[in-house]
C-alpha atoms as a PDB file:
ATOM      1  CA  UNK A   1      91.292 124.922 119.500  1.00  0.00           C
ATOM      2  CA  UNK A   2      91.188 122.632 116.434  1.00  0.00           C
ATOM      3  CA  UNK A   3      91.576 119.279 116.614  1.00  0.00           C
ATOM      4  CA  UNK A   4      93.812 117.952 113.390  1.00  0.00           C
ATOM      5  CA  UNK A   5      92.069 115.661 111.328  1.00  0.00           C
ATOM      6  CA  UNK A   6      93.116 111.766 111.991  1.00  0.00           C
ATOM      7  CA  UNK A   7      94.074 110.269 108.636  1.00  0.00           C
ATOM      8  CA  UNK A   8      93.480 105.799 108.861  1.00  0.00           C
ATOM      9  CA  UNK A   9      96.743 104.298 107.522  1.00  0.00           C
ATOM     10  CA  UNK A  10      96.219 101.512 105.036  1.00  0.00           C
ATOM     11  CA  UNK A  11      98.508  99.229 105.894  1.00  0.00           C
ATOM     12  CA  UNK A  12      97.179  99.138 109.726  1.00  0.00           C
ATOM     13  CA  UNK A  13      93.788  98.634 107.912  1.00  0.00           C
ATOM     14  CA  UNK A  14      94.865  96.150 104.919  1.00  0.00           C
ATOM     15  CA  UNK A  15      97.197  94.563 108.255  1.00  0.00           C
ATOM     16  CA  UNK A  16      93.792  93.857 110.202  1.00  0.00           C
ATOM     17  CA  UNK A  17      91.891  93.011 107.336  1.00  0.00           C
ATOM     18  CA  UNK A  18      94.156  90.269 106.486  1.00  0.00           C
ATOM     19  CA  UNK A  19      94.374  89.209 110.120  1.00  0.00           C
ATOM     20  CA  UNK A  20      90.457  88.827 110.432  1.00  0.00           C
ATOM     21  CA  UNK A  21      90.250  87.036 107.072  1.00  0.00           C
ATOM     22  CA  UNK A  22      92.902  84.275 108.528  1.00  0.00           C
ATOM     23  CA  UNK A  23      90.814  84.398 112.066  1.00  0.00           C
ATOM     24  CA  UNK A  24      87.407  83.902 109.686  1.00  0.00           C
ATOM     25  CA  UNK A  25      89.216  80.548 107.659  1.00  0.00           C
ATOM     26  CA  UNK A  26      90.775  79.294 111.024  1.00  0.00           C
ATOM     27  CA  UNK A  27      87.183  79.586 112.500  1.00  0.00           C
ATOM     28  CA  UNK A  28      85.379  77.917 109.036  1.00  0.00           C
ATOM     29  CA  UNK A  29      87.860  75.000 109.893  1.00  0.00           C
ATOM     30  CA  UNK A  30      87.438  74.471 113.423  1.00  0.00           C
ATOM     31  CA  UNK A  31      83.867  74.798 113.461  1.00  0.00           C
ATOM     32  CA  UNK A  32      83.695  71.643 109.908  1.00  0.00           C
ATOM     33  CA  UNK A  33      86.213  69.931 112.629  1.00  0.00           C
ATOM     34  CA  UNK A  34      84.046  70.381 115.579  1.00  0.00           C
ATOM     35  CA  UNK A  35      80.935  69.646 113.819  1.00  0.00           C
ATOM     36  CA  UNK A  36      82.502  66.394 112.143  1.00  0.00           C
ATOM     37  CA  UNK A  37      83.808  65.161 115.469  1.00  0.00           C
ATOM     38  CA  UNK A  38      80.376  65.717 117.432  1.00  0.00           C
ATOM     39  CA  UNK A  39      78.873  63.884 114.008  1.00  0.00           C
ATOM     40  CA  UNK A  40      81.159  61.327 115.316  1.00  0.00           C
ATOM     41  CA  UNK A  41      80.560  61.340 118.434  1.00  0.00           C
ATOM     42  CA  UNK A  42      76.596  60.913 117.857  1.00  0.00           C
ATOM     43  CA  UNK A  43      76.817  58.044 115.736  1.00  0.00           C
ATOM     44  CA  UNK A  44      79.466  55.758 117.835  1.00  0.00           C
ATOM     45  CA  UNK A  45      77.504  56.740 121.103  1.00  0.00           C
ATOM     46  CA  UNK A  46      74.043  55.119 119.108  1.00  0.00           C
ATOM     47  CA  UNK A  47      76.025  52.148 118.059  1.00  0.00           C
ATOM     48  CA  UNK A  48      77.904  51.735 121.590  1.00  0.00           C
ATOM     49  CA  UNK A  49      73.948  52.105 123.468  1.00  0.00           C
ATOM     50  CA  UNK A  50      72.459  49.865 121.108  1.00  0.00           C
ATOM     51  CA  UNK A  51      75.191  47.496 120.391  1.00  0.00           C
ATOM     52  CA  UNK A  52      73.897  47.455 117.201  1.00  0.00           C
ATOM     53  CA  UNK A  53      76.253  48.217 113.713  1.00  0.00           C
ATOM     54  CA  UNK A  54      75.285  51.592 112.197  1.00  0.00           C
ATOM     55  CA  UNK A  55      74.622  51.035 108.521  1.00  0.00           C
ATOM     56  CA  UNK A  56      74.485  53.461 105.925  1.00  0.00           C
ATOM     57  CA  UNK A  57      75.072  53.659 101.699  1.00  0.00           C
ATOM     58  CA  UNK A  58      76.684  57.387 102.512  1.00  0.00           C
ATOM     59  CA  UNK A  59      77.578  59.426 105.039  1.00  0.00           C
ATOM     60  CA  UNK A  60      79.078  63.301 104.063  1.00  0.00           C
ATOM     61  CA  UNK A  61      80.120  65.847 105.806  1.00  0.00           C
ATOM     62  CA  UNK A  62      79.239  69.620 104.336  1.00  0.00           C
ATOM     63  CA  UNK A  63      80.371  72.534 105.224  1.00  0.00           C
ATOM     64  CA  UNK A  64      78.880  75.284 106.646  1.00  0.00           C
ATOM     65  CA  UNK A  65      76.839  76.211 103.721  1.00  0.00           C
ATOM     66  CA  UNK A  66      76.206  72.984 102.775  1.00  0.00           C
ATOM     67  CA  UNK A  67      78.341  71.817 100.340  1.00  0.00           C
ATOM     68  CA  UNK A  68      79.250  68.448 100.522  1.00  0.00           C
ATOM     69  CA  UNK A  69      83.030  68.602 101.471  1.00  0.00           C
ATOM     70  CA  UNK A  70      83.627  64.950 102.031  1.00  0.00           C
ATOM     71  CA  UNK A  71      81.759  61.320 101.660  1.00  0.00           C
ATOM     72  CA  UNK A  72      82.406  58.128 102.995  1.00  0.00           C
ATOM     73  CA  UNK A  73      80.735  56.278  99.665  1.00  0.00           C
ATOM     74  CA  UNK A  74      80.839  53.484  97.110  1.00  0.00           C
ATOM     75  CA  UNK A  75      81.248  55.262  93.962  1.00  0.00           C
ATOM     76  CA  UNK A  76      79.811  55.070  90.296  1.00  0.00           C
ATOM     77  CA  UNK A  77      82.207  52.529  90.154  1.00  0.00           C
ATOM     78  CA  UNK A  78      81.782  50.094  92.782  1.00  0.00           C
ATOM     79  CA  UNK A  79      85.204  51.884  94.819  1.00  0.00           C
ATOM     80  CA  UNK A  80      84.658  51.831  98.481  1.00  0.00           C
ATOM     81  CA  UNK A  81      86.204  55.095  99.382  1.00  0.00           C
ATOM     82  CA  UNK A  82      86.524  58.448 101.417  1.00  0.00           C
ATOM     83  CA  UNK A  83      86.484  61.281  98.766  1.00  0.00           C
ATOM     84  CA  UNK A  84      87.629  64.879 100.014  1.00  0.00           C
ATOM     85  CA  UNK A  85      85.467  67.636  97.493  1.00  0.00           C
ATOM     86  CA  UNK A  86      86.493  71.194  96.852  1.00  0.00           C
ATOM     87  CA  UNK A  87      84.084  74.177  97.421  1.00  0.00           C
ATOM     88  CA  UNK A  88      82.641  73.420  93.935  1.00  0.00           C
ATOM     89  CA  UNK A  89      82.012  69.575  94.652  1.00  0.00           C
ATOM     90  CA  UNK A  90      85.121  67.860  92.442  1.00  0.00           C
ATOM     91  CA  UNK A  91      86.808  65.072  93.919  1.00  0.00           C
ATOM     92  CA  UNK A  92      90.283  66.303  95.535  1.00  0.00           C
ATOM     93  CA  UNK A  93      91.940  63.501  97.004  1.00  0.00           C
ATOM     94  CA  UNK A  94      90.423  60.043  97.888  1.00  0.00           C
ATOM     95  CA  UNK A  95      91.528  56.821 100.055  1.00  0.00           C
ATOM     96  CA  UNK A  96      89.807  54.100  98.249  1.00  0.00           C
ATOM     97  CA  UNK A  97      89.493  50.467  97.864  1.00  0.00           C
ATOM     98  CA  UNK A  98      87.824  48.102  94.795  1.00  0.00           C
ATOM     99  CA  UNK A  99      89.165  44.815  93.154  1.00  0.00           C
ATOM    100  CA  UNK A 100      91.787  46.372  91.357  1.00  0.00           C
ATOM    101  CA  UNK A 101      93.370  48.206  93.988  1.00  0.00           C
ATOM    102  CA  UNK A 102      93.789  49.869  97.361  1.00  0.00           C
ATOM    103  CA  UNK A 103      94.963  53.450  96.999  1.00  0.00           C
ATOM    104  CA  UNK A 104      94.930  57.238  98.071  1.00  0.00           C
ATOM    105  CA  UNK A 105      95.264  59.712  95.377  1.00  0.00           C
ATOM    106  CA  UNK A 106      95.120  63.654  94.873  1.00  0.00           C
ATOM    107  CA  UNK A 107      93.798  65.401  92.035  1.00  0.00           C
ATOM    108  CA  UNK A 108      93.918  68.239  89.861  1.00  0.00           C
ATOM    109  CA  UNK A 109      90.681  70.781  89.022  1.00  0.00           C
ATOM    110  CA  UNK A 110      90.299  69.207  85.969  1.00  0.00           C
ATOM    111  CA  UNK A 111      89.879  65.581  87.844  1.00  0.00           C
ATOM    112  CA  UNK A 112      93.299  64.142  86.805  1.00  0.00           C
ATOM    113  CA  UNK A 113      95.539  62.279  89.240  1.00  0.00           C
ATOM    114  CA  UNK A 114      98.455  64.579  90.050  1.00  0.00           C
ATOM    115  CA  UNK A 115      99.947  62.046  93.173  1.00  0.00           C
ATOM    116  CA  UNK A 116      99.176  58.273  94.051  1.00  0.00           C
ATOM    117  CA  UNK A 117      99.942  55.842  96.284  1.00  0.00           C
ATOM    118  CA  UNK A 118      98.434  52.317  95.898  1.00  0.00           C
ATOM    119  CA  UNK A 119      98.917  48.362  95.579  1.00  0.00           C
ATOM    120  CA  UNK A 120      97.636  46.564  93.424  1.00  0.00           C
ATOM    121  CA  UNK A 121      95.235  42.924  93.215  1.00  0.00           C
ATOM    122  CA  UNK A 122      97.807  41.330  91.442  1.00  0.00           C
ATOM    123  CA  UNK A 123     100.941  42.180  93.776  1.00  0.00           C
ATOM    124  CA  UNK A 124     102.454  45.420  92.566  1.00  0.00           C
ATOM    125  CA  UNK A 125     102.153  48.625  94.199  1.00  0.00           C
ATOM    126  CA  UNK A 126     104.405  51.889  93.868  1.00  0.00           C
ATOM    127  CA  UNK A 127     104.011  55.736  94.011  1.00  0.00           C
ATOM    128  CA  UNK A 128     103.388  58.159  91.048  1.00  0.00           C
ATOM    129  CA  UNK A 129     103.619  61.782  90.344  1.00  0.00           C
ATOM    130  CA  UNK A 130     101.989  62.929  87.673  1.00  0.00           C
ATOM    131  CA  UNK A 131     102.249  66.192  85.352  1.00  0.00           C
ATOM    132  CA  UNK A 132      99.199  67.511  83.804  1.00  0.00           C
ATOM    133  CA  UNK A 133      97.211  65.080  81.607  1.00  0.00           C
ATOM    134  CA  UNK A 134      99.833  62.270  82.925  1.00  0.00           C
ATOM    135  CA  UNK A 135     102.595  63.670  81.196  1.00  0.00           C
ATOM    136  CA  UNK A 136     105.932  64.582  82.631  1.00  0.00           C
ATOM    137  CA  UNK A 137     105.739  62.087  84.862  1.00  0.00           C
ATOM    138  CA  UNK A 138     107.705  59.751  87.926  1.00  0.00           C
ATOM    139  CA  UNK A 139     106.805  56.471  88.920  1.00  0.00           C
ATOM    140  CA  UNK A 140     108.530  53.946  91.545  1.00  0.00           C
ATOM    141  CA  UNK A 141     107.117  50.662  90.790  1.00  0.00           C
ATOM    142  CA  UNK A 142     107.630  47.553  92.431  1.00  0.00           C
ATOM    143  CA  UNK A 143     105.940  43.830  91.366  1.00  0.00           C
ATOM    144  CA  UNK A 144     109.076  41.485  92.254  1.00  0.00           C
ATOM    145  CA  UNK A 145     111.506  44.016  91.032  1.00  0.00           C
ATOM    146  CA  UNK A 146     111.564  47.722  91.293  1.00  0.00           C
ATOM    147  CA  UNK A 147     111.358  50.415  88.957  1.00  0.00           C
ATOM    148  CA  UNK A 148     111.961  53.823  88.396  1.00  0.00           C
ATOM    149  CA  UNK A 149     110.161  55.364  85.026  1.00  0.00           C
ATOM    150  CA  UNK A 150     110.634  58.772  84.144  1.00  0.00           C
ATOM    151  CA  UNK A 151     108.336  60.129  81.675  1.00  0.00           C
ATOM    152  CA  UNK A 152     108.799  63.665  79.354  1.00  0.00           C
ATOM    153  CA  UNK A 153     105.862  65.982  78.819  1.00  0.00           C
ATOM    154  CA  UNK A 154     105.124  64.452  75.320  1.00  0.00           C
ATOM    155  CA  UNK A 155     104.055  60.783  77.140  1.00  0.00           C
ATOM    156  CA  UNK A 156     107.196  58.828  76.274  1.00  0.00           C
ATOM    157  CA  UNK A 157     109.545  57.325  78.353  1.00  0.00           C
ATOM    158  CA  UNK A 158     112.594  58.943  79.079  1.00  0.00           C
ATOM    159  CA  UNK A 159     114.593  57.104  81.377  1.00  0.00           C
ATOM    160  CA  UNK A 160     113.777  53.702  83.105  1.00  0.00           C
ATOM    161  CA  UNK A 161     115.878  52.135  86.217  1.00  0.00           C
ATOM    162  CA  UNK A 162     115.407  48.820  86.962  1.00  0.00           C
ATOM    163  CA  UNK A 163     116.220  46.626  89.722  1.00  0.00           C
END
C-alpha cells in the first residue's frame, strides 16, 4: 500500500513561525526585565547591609547582547537623566533634569523631539508635539496664562489661543 505524500501548509508554518517570533521578543523582554530587577535587587541589598549610599557616575542596563539599552547618567550637558537607547544606541525617550528644566521627552531616529512634557526654571511648563524637524507642531503652554500654539509644516504660527 502507498502511503500519499503529506504536503506542509504554509500558513500553519508562516502561523507558527510568527507565533515563535512573538514567544522569542516576549522572552528578550522578560529576561532585560528580570535581569534589570535582580540588578536592582543586588545593589539596594549592598546599600541596605552596609548602610552605606551606593555611588556611581553611570549605571546602564544592556541587553542581551550588550548594547546599552538604557543609562541612568549626567549627560554631555550637565542633564541628570534616565535615557532609554534603541538597538543602535540613539537616545529614544529620556526623563531628565538640569537648570533649565525638568522634563521627559521622546524622540525621533534622527534625534529630534517628537513629544515633551516639562517645566521650566523660570515657572512655565506645558506639553508639545512636534512634527518632523519641529514643524507642524502643538504646544499647550502655561507661565501665568495658558496657551495653545498651533504651528504649520513651514515653522509659522498658525493659530494661537490664549487665556
Amino acid at each position: 500500500m502507498k502511503v500519499p505524500a503529506v504536503v506542509p501548509d504554509p500558513t500553519v508554518a508562516s502561523h507558527f513561525e510568527r507565533r515563535l517570533e512573538q514567544l522569542e521578543r516576549r522572552n528578550r523582554h522578560l529576561t532585560g526585565a528580570l535581569v534589570a530587577i535582580g540588578a536592582l535587587a543586588v545593589l539596594a541589598g549592598a546599600a541596605s547591609r552596609s548602610g552605606e549610599v551606593l555611588r556611581a557616575e553611570k549605571i546602564e542596563m544592556v541587553d542581551g547582547e550588550g548594547k546599552v539599552r538604557a543609562e541612568l547618567a549626567i549627560d554631555a550637558d550637565g542633564s541628570a537623566g534616565l535615557f532609554l537607547r534603541d538597538r543602535e544606541g540613539r537616545v529614544r525617550g529620556c526623563a531628565i533634569h538640569d537648570d533649565a528644566r525638568t522634563g521627559f521627552f521622546a524622540l525621533d531616529t534622527a534625534g529630534q523631539v517628537r513629544v515633551g512634557a516639562a517645566q521650566f526654571a523660570h515657572g512655565g511648563g506645558g506639553f508639545a508635539l512636534h512634527g518632523p524637524e519641529g514643524k507642524g507642531s502643538a504646544v499647550l503652554y502655561h507661565a501665568g496664562k495658558g496657551s495653545l500654539t498651533l504651528y504649520g509644516a513651514d515653522g509659522t504660527v498658525k493659530k494661537k489661543i490664549e487665556e
